[in-house]
C-alpha atoms as a PDB file:
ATOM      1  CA  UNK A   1     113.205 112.420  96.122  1.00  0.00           C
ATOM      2  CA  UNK A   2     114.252 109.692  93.912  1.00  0.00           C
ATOM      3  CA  UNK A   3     118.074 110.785  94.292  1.00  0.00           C
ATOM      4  CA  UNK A   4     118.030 111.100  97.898  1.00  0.00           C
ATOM      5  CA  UNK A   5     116.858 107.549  97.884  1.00  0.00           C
ATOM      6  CA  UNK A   6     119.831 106.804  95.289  1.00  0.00           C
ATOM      7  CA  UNK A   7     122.413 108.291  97.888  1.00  0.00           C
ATOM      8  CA  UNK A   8     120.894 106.602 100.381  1.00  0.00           C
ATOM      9  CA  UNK A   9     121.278 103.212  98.700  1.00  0.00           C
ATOM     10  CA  UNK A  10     125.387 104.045  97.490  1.00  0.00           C
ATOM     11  CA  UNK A  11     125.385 104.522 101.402  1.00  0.00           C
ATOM     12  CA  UNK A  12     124.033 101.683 101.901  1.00  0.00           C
ATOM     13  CA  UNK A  13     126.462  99.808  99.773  1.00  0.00           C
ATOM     14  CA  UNK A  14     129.180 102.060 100.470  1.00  0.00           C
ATOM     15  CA  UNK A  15     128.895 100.202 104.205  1.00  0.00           C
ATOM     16  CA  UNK A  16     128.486  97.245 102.825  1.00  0.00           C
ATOM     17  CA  UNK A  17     131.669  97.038 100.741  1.00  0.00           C
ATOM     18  CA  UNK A  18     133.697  98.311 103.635  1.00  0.00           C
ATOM     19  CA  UNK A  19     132.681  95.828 106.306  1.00  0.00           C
ATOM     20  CA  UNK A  20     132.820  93.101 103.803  1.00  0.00           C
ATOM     21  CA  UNK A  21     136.552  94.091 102.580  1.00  0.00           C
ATOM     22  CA  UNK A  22     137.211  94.318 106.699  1.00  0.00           C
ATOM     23  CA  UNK A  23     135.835  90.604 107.208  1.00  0.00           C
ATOM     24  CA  UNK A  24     138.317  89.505 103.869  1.00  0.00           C
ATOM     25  CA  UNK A  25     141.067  91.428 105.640  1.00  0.00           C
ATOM     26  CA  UNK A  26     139.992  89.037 109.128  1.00  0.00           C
ATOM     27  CA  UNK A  27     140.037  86.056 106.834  1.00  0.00           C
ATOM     28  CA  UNK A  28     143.799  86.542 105.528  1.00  0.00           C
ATOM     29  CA  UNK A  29     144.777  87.430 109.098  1.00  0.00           C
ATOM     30  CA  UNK A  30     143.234  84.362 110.806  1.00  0.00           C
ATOM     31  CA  UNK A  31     144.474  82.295 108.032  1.00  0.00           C
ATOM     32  CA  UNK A  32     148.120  83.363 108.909  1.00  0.00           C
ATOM     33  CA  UNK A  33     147.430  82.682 112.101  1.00  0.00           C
ATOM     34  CA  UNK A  34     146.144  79.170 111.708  1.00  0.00           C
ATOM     35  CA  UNK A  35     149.504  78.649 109.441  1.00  0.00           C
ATOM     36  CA  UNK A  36     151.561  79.958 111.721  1.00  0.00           C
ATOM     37  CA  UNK A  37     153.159  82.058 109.556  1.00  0.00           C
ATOM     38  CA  UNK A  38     152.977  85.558 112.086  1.00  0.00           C
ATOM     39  CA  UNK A  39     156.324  87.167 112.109  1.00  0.00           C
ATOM     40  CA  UNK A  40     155.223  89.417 115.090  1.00  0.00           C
ATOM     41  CA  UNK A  41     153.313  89.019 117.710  1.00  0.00           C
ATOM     42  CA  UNK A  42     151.387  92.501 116.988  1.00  0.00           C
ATOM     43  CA  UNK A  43     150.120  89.894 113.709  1.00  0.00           C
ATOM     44  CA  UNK A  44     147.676  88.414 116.398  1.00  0.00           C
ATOM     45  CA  UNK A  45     146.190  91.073 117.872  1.00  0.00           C
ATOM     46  CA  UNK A  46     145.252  92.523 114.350  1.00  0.00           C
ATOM     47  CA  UNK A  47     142.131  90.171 114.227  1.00  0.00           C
ATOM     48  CA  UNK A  48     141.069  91.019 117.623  1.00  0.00           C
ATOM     49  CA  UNK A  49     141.706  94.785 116.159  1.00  0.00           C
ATOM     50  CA  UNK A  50     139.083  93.882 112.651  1.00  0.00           C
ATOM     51  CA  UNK A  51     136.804  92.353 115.006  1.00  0.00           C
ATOM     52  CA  UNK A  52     135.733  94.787 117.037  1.00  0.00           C
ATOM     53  CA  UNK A  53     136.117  97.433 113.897  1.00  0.00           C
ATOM     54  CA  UNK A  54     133.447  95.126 112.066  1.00  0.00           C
ATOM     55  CA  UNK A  55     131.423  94.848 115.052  1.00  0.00           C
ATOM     56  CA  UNK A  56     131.146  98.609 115.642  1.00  0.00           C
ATOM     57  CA  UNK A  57     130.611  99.458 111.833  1.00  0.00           C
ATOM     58  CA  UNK A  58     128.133  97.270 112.105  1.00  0.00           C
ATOM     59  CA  UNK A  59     126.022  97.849 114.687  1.00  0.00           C
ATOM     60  CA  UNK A  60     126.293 101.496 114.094  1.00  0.00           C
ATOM     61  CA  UNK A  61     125.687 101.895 110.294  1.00  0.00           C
ATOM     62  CA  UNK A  62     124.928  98.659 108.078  1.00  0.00           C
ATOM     63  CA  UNK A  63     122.584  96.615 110.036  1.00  0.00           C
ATOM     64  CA  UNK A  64     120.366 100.233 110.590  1.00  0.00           C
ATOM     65  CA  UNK A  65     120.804 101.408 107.186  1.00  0.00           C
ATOM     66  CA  UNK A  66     119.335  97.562 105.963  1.00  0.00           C
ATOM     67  CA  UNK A  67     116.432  97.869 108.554  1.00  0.00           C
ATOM     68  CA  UNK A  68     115.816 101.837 107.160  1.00  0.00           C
ATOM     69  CA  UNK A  69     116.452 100.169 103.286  1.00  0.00           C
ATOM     70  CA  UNK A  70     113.126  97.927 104.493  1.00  0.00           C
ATOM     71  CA  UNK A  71     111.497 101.210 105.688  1.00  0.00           C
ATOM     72  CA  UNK A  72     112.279 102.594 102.346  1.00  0.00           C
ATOM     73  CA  UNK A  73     110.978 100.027 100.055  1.00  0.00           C
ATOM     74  CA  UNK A  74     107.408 100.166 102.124  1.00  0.00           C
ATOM     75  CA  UNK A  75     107.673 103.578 101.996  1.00  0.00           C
ATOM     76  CA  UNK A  76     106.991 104.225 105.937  1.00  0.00           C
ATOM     77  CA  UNK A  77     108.852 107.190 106.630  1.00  0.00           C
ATOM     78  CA  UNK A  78     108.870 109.662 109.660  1.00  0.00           C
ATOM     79  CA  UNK A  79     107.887 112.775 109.123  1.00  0.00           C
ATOM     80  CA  UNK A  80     108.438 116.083 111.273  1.00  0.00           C
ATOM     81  CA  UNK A  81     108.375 119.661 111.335  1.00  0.00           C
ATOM     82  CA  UNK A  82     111.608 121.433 111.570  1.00  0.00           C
ATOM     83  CA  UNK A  83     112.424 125.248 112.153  1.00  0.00           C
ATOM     84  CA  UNK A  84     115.984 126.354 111.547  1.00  0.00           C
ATOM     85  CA  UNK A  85     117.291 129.356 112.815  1.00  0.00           C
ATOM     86  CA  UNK A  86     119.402 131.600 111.214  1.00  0.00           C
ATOM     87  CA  UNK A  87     122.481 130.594 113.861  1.00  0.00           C
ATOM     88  CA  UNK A  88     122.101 126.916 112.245  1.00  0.00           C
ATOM     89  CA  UNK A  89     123.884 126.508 109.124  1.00  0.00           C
ATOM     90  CA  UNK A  90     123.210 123.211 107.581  1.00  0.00           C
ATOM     91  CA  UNK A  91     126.943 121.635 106.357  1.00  0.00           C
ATOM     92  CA  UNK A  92     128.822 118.831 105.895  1.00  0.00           C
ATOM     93  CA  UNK A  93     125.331 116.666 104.805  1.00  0.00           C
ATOM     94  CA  UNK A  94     124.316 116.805 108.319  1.00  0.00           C
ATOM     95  CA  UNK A  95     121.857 119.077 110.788  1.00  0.00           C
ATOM     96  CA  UNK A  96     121.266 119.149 114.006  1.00  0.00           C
ATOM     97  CA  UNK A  97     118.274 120.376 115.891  1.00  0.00           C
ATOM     98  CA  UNK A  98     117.341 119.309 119.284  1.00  0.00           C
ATOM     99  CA  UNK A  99     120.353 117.076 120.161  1.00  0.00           C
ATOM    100  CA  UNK A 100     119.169 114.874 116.399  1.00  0.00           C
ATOM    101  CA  UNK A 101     121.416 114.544 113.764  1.00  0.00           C
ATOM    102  CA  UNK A 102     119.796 114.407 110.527  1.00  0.00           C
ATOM    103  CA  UNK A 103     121.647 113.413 107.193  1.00  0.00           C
ATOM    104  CA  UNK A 104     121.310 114.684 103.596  1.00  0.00           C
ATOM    105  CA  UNK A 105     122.788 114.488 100.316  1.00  0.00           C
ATOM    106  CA  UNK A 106     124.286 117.633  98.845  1.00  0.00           C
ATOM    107  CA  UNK A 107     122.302 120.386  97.495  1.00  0.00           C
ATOM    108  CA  UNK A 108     119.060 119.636  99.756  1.00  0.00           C
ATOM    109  CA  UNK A 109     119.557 123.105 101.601  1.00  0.00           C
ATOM    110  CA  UNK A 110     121.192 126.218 100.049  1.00  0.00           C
ATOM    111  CA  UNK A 111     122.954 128.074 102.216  1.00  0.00           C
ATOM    112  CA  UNK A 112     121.022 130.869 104.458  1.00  0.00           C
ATOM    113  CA  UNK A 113     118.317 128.124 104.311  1.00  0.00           C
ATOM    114  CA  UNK A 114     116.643 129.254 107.525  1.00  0.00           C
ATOM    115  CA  UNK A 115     112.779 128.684 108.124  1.00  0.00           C
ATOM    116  CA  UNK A 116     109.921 126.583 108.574  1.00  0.00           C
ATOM    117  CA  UNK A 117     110.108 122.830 106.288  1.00  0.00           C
ATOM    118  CA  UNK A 118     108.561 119.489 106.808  1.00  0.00           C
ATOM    119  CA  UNK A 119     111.341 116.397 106.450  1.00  0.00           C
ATOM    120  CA  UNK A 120     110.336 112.994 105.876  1.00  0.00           C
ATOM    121  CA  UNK A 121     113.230 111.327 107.087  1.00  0.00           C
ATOM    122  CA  UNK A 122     114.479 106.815 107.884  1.00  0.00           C
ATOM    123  CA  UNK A 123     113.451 106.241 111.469  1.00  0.00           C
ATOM    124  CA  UNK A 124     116.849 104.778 112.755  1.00  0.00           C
ATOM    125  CA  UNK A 125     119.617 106.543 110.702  1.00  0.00           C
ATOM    126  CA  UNK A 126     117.934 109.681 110.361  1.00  0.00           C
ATOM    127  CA  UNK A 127     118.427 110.313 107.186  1.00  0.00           C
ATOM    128  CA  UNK A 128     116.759 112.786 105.171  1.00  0.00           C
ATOM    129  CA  UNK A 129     114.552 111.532 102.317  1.00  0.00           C
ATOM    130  CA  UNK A 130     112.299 114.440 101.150  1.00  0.00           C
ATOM    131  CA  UNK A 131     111.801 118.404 102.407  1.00  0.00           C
ATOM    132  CA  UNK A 132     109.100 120.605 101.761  1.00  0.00           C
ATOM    133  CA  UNK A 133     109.420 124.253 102.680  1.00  0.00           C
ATOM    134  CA  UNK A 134     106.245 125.569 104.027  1.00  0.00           C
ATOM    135  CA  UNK A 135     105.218 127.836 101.503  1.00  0.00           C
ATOM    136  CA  UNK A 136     106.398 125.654  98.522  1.00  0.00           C
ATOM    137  CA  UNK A 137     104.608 123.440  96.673  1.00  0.00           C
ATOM    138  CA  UNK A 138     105.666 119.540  97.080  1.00  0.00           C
ATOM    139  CA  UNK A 139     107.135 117.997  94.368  1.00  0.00           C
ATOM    140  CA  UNK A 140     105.100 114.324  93.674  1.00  0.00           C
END
Protein backbone atom coordinates (compact mmCIF):
# COMPACT_ATOMS: atom_id res chain seq x y z
CA UNK A 1 0.00 0.00 0.00
CA UNK A 2 2.63 2.36 0.98
CA UNK A 3 4.10 2.34 -2.73
CA UNK A 4 0.93 2.81 -4.41
CA UNK A 5 0.62 5.88 -2.29
CA UNK A 6 4.39 6.75 -3.37
CA UNK A 7 3.30 6.53 -7.17
CA UNK A 8 0.51 8.30 -6.48
CA UNK A 9 2.40 11.23 -4.97
CA UNK A 10 5.41 11.19 -8.12
CA UNK A 11 1.98 11.58 -10.03
CA UNK A 12 1.09 14.04 -8.22
CA UNK A 13 4.26 15.95 -8.69
CA UNK A 14 4.84 14.64 -11.99
CA UNK A 15 1.59 17.13 -12.84
CA UNK A 16 2.80 19.53 -10.94
CA UNK A 17 6.19 20.05 -12.60
CA UNK A 18 4.59 19.97 -15.99
CA UNK A 19 1.94 22.64 -15.55
CA UNK A 20 4.38 24.71 -13.68
CA UNK A 21 7.21 24.43 -16.56
CA UNK A 22 3.94 25.26 -19.03
CA UNK A 23 3.09 28.55 -16.93
CA UNK A 24 7.29 29.47 -17.15
CA UNK A 25 6.97 28.71 -20.86
CA UNK A 26 3.58 31.46 -20.76
CA UNK A 27 5.81 33.79 -18.82
CA UNK A 28 8.76 33.97 -21.53
CA UNK A 29 6.08 34.14 -24.23
CA UNK A 30 4.06 37.03 -22.73
CA UNK A 31 7.22 38.69 -21.87
CA UNK A 32 8.18 38.76 -25.64
CA UNK A 33 5.12 39.93 -26.28
CA UNK A 34 5.08 42.85 -23.91
CA UNK A 35 8.74 43.67 -25.54
CA UNK A 36 7.68 43.43 -28.69
CA UNK A 37 10.20 41.36 -29.73
CA UNK A 38 7.66 38.56 -31.82
CA UNK A 39 9.18 37.86 -35.14
CA UNK A 40 5.89 36.11 -36.28
CA UNK A 41 2.71 36.59 -35.73
CA UNK A 42 2.13 32.67 -34.90
CA UNK A 43 4.54 34.11 -31.55
CA UNK A 44 1.11 35.50 -30.24
CA UNK A 45 -1.09 32.94 -30.51
CA UNK A 46 1.40 30.58 -28.61
CA UNK A 47 0.13 32.01 -25.19
CA UNK A 48 -3.39 31.69 -26.10
CA UNK A 49 -2.08 27.96 -27.17
CA UNK A 50 -0.26 27.42 -23.12
CA UNK A 51 -3.32 28.82 -21.79
CA UNK A 52 -5.78 26.69 -22.58
CA UNK A 53 -3.06 23.61 -22.34
CA UNK A 54 -2.62 24.74 -18.55
CA UNK A 55 -6.19 25.16 -18.11
CA UNK A 56 -7.11 21.66 -19.34
CA UNK A 57 -4.13 19.90 -17.46
CA UNK A 58 -5.43 21.42 -14.81
CA UNK A 59 -8.75 20.92 -14.39
CA UNK A 60 -8.36 17.41 -15.51
CA UNK A 61 -5.39 16.06 -13.43
CA UNK A 62 -3.61 18.46 -10.77
CA UNK A 63 -6.32 20.24 -9.04
CA UNK A 64 -8.15 16.40 -8.59
CA UNK A 65 -5.07 14.66 -7.80
CA UNK A 66 -4.46 17.67 -4.80
CA UNK A 67 -8.16 17.23 -3.64
CA UNK A 68 -7.53 13.03 -3.76
CA UNK A 69 -3.74 13.92 -2.02
CA UNK A 70 -6.27 15.49 0.93
CA UNK A 71 -8.34 12.25 0.71
CA UNK A 72 -5.15 10.41 1.11
CA UNK A 73 -3.63 12.02 4.04
CA UNK A 74 -7.19 11.47 6.05
CA UNK A 75 -7.19 8.28 4.80
CA UNK A 76 -10.99 8.35 3.40
CA UNK A 77 -10.89 6.16 0.59
CA UNK A 78 -13.68 4.48 -1.57
CA UNK A 79 -13.92 1.18 -1.50
CA UNK A 80 -15.75 -1.35 -3.98
CA UNK A 81 -16.09 -4.73 -5.09
CA UNK A 82 -14.83 -5.57 -8.46
CA UNK A 83 -15.20 -8.85 -10.62
CA UNK A 84 -13.00 -9.16 -13.67
CA UNK A 85 -13.67 -11.40 -16.29
CA UNK A 86 -11.40 -13.35 -18.05
CA UNK A 87 -12.11 -11.08 -21.49
CA UNK A 88 -10.63 -8.04 -19.27
CA UNK A 89 -7.02 -7.90 -19.23
CA UNK A 90 -5.78 -5.28 -16.93
CA UNK A 91 -2.76 -3.14 -19.00
CA UNK A 92 -1.24 -0.13 -19.47
CA UNK A 93 -1.86 0.83 -15.37
CA UNK A 94 -5.42 1.21 -16.15
CA UNK A 95 -8.93 -1.01 -15.92
CA UNK A 96 -12.02 -0.52 -16.89
CA UNK A 97 -15.21 -2.00 -15.63
CA UNK A 98 -18.54 -0.49 -16.03
CA UNK A 99 -17.66 2.55 -18.23
CA UNK A 100 -14.82 3.52 -14.85
CA UNK A 101 -11.41 3.81 -15.44
CA UNK A 102 -9.39 2.85 -12.60
CA UNK A 103 -5.51 3.52 -12.33
CA UNK A 104 -2.65 1.46 -10.84
CA UNK A 105 0.94 1.29 -10.54
CA UNK A 106 2.73 -1.63 -12.14
CA UNK A 107 2.72 -5.01 -10.75
CA UNK A 108 -0.78 -4.60 -8.82
CA UNK A 109 -2.38 -7.36 -11.16
CA UNK A 110 -0.45 -10.24 -12.83
CA UNK A 111 -1.60 -11.10 -15.86
CA UNK A 112 -4.69 -13.73 -16.14
CA UNK A 113 -5.70 -11.82 -12.94
CA UNK A 114 -9.40 -12.61 -13.34
CA UNK A 115 -11.78 -12.88 -10.20
CA UNK A 116 -13.43 -11.50 -7.35
CA UNK A 117 -11.08 -8.40 -5.29
CA UNK A 118 -12.06 -5.50 -3.16
CA UNK A 119 -10.16 -1.98 -4.34
CA UNK A 120 -9.91 0.87 -2.16
CA UNK A 121 -9.42 3.41 -4.59
CA UNK A 122 -9.17 8.15 -4.55
CA UNK A 123 -12.75 9.22 -5.12
CA UNK A 124 -12.09 11.71 -8.07
CA UNK A 125 -9.07 10.28 -10.02
CA UNK A 126 -9.82 6.83 -9.46
CA UNK A 127 -6.87 5.66 -8.65
CA UNK A 128 -6.12 2.48 -7.14
CA UNK A 129 -4.65 2.51 -3.62
CA UNK A 130 -4.95 -1.04 -2.14
CA UNK A 131 -6.57 -4.64 -3.55
CA UNK A 132 -7.50 -7.52 -1.71
CA UNK A 133 -8.40 -10.69 -3.55
CA UNK A 134 -11.22 -12.42 -1.92
CA UNK A 135 -9.70 -15.36 -0.65
CA UNK A 136 -6.38 -13.65 0.40
CA UNK A 137 -5.50 -12.40 3.42
CA UNK A 138 -5.05 -8.36 3.60
CA UNK A 139 -1.87 -7.13 4.08
CA UNK A 140 -2.01 -4.31 7.26
Amino acid sequence: MIMMIIYFALGLLASFALVSALFALLTVFLRKIWNHSCKSRLSYLAPIVLVVMISYLSAVLLVPMVFDSVQLVNRQYSVREIEIPAEVVPRNHSLTLDGQIYYFPPGVFKSGAQGRYQITYTPRTFYIINVVRFGDVPDH
